[in-house]
C-alpha atoms as a PDB file:
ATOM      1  CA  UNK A   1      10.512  -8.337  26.672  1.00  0.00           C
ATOM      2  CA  UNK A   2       7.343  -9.895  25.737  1.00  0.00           C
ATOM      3  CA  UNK A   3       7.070  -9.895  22.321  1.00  0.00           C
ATOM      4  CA  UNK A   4       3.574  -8.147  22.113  1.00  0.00           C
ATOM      5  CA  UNK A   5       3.384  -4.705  20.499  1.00  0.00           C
ATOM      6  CA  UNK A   6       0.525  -2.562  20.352  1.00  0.00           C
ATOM      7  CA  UNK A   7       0.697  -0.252  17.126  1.00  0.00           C
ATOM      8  CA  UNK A   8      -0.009   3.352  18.115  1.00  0.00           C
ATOM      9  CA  UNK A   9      -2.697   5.643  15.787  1.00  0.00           C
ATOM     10  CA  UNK A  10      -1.513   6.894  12.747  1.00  0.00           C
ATOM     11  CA  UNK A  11      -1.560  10.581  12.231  1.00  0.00           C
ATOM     12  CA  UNK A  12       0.768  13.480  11.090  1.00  0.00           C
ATOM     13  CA  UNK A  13       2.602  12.462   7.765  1.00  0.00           C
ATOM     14  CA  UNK A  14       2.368  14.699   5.233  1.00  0.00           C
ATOM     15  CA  UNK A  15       0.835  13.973   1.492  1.00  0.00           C
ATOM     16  CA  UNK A  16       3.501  13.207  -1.149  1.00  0.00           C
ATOM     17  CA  UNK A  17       3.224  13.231  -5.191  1.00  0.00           C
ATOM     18  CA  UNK A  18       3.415   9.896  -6.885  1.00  0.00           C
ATOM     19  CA  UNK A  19       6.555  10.036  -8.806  1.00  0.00           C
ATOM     20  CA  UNK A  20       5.725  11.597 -12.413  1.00  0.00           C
ATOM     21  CA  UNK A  21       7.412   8.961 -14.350  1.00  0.00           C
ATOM     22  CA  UNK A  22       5.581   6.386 -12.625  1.00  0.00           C
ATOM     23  CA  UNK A  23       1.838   8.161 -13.033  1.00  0.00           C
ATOM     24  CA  UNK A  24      -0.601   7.045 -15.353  1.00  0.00           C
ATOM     25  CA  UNK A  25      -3.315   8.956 -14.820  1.00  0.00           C
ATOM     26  CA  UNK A  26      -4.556  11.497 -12.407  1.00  0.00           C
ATOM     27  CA  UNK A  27      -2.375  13.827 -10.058  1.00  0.00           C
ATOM     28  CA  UNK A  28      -2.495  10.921  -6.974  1.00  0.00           C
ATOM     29  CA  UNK A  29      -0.866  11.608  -3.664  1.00  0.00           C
ATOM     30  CA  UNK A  30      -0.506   8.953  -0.902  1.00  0.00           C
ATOM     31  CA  UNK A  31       0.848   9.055   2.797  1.00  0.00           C
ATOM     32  CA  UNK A  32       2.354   6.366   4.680  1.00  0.00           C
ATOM     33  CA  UNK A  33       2.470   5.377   8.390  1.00  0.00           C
ATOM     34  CA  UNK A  34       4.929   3.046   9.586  1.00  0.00           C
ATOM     35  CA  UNK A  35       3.907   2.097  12.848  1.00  0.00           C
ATOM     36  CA  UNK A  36       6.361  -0.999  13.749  1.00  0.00           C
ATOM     37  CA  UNK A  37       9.652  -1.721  12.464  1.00  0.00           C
ATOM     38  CA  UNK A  38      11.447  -4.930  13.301  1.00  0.00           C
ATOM     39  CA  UNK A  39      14.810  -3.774  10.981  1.00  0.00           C
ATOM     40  CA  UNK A  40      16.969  -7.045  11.972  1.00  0.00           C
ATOM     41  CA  UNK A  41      13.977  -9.104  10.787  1.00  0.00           C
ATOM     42  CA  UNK A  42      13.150  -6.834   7.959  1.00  0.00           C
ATOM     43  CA  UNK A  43       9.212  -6.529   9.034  1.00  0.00           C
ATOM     44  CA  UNK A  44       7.285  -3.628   9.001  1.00  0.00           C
ATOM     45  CA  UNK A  45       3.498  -2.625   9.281  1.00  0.00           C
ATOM     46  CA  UNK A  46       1.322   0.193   9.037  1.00  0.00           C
ATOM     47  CA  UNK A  47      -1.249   2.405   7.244  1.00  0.00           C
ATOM     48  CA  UNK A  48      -1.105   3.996   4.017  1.00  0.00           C
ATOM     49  CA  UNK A  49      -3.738   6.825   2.257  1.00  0.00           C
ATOM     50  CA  UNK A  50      -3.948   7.826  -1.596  1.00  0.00           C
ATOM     51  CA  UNK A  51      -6.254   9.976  -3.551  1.00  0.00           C
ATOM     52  CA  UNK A  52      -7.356   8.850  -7.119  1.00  0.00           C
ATOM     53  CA  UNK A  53      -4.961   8.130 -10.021  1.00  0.00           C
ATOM     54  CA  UNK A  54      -3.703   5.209 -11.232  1.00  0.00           C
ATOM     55  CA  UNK A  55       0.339   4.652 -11.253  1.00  0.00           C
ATOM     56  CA  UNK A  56       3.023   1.902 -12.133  1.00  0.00           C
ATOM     57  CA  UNK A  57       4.527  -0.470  -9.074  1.00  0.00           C
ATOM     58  CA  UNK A  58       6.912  -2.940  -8.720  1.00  0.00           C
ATOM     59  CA  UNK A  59       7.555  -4.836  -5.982  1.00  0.00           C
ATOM     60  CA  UNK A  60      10.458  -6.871  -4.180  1.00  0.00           C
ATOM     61  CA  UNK A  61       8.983  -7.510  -1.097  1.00  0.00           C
ATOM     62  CA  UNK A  62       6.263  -9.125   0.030  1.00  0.00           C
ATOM     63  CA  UNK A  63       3.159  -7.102   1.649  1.00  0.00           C
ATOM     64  CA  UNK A  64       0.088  -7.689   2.512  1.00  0.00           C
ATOM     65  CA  UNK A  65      -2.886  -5.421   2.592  1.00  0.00           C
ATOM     66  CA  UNK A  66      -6.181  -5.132   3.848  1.00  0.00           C
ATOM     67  CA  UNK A  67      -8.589  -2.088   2.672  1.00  0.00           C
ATOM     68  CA  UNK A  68      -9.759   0.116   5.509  1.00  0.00           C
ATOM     69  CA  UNK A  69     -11.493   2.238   2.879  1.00  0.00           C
ATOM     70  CA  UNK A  70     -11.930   3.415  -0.481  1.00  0.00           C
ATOM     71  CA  UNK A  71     -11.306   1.062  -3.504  1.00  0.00           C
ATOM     72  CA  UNK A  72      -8.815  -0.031  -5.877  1.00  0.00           C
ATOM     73  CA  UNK A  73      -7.267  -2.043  -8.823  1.00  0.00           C
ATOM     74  CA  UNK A  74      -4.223  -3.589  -8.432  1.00  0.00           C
ATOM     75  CA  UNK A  75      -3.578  -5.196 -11.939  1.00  0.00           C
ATOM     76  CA  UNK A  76      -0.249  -6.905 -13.192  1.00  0.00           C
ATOM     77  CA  UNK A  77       1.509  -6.553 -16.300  1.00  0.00           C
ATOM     78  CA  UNK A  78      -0.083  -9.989 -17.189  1.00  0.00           C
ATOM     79  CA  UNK A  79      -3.579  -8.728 -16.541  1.00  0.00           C
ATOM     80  CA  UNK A  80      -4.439 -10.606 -13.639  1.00  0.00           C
ATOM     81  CA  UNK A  81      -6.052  -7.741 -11.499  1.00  0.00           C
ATOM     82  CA  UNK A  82      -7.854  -7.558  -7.899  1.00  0.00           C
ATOM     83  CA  UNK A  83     -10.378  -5.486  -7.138  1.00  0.00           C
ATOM     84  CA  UNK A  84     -10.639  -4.309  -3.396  1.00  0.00           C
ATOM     85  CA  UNK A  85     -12.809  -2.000  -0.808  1.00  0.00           C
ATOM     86  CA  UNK A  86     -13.437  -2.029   2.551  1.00  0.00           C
ATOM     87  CA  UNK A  87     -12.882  -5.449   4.066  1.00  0.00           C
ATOM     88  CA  UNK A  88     -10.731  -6.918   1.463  1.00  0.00           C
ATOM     89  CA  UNK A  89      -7.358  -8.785   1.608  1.00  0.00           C
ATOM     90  CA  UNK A  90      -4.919 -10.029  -0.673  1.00  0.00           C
ATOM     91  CA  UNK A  91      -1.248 -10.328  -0.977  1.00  0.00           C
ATOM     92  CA  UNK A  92       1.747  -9.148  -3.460  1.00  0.00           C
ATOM     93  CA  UNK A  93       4.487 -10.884  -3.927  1.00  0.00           C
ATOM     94  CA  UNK A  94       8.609 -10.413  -4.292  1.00  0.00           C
ATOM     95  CA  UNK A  95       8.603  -9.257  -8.655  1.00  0.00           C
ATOM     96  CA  UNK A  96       5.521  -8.420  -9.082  1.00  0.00           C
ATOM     97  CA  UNK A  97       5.142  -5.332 -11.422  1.00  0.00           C
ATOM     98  CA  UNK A  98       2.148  -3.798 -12.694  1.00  0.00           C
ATOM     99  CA  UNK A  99      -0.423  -0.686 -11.729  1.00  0.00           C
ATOM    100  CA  UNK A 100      -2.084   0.451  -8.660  1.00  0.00           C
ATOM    101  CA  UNK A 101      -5.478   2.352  -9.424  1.00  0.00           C
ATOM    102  CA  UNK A 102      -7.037   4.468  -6.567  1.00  0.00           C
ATOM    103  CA  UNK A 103     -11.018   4.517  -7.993  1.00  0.00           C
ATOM    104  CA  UNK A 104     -11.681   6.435  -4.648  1.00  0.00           C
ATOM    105  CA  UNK A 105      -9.729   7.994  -1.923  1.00  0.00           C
ATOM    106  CA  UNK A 106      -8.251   5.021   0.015  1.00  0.00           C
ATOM    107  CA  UNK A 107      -6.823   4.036   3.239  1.00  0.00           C
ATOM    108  CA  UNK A 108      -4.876   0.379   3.870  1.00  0.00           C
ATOM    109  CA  UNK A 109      -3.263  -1.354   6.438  1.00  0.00           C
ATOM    110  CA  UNK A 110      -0.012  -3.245   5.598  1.00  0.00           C
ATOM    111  CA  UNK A 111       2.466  -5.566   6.326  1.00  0.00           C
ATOM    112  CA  UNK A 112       5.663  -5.698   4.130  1.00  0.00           C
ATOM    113  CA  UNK A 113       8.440  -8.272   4.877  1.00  0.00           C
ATOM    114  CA  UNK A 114      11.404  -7.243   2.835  1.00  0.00           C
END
C-alpha cells in the first residue's frame, strides 16, 4: 500500500432540496461527491454543486473548501462573512453556525475531517 490515492471524476449524484426548515431564501439544491473516504481516520474529500439560495449551517467538523466555480457568502451568526469565487480558499471550523448563500450556481472541492 502506498499511501497515494488518485480521486476519480465526479459525476452521477442526483440534485437534492435543501432542507425547508433550514432555507432562507430561494428553492437551492446541491449535490455532493465523495470521492475518498478514510472512515477509521474520519477524512473525507470531494466535490459539491448548489444552485442559488441562501440557507442556515452548522458545523462540527472541520472542512475546507476551495471554489471551482460560482460564488458565495458564507456568513456566521456573528457577522463575520467570506466572500468566495473561483480560486478562493478558506476554512470552517468544529461550531461554527451561520448561513451559506449561493449568489450563483457553484461548484467546490472539499475536505472535511470529522
Amino acid at each position: 500500500m502506498s499511501g497515494l490515492k488518485r480521486l476519480p471524476p465526479a459525476g452521477g449524484a442526483p440534485w437534492e432540496d435543501v432542507a425547508a426548515e433550514k432555507v432562507v431564501y430561494g428553492t437551492p439544491q446541491t449535490r455532493t461527491w465523495v470521492l475518498y473516504e478514510n472512515v477509521p481516520d474520519r477524512l473525507y474529500a470531494g466535490e459539491w454543486e448548489a444552485t442559488p439560495g441562501k440557507w442556515r449551517i452548522s458545523y462540527a467538523e472541520w472542512e475546507y473548501v476551495e471554489v471551482i466555480s460560482g460564488a458565495c457568502v458564507v456568513e456566521s451568526d456573528d457577522g463575520e462573512r467570506i466572500e468566495a469565487g473561483p480560486g478562493d480558499r478558506f476554512v470552517i471550523e468544529p461550531g461554527f453556525t451561520g448561513t451559506w448563500e449561493v449568489l450563483s450556481p457553484m461548484r467546490k472541492t472539499w475536505v472535511i475531517r470529522e
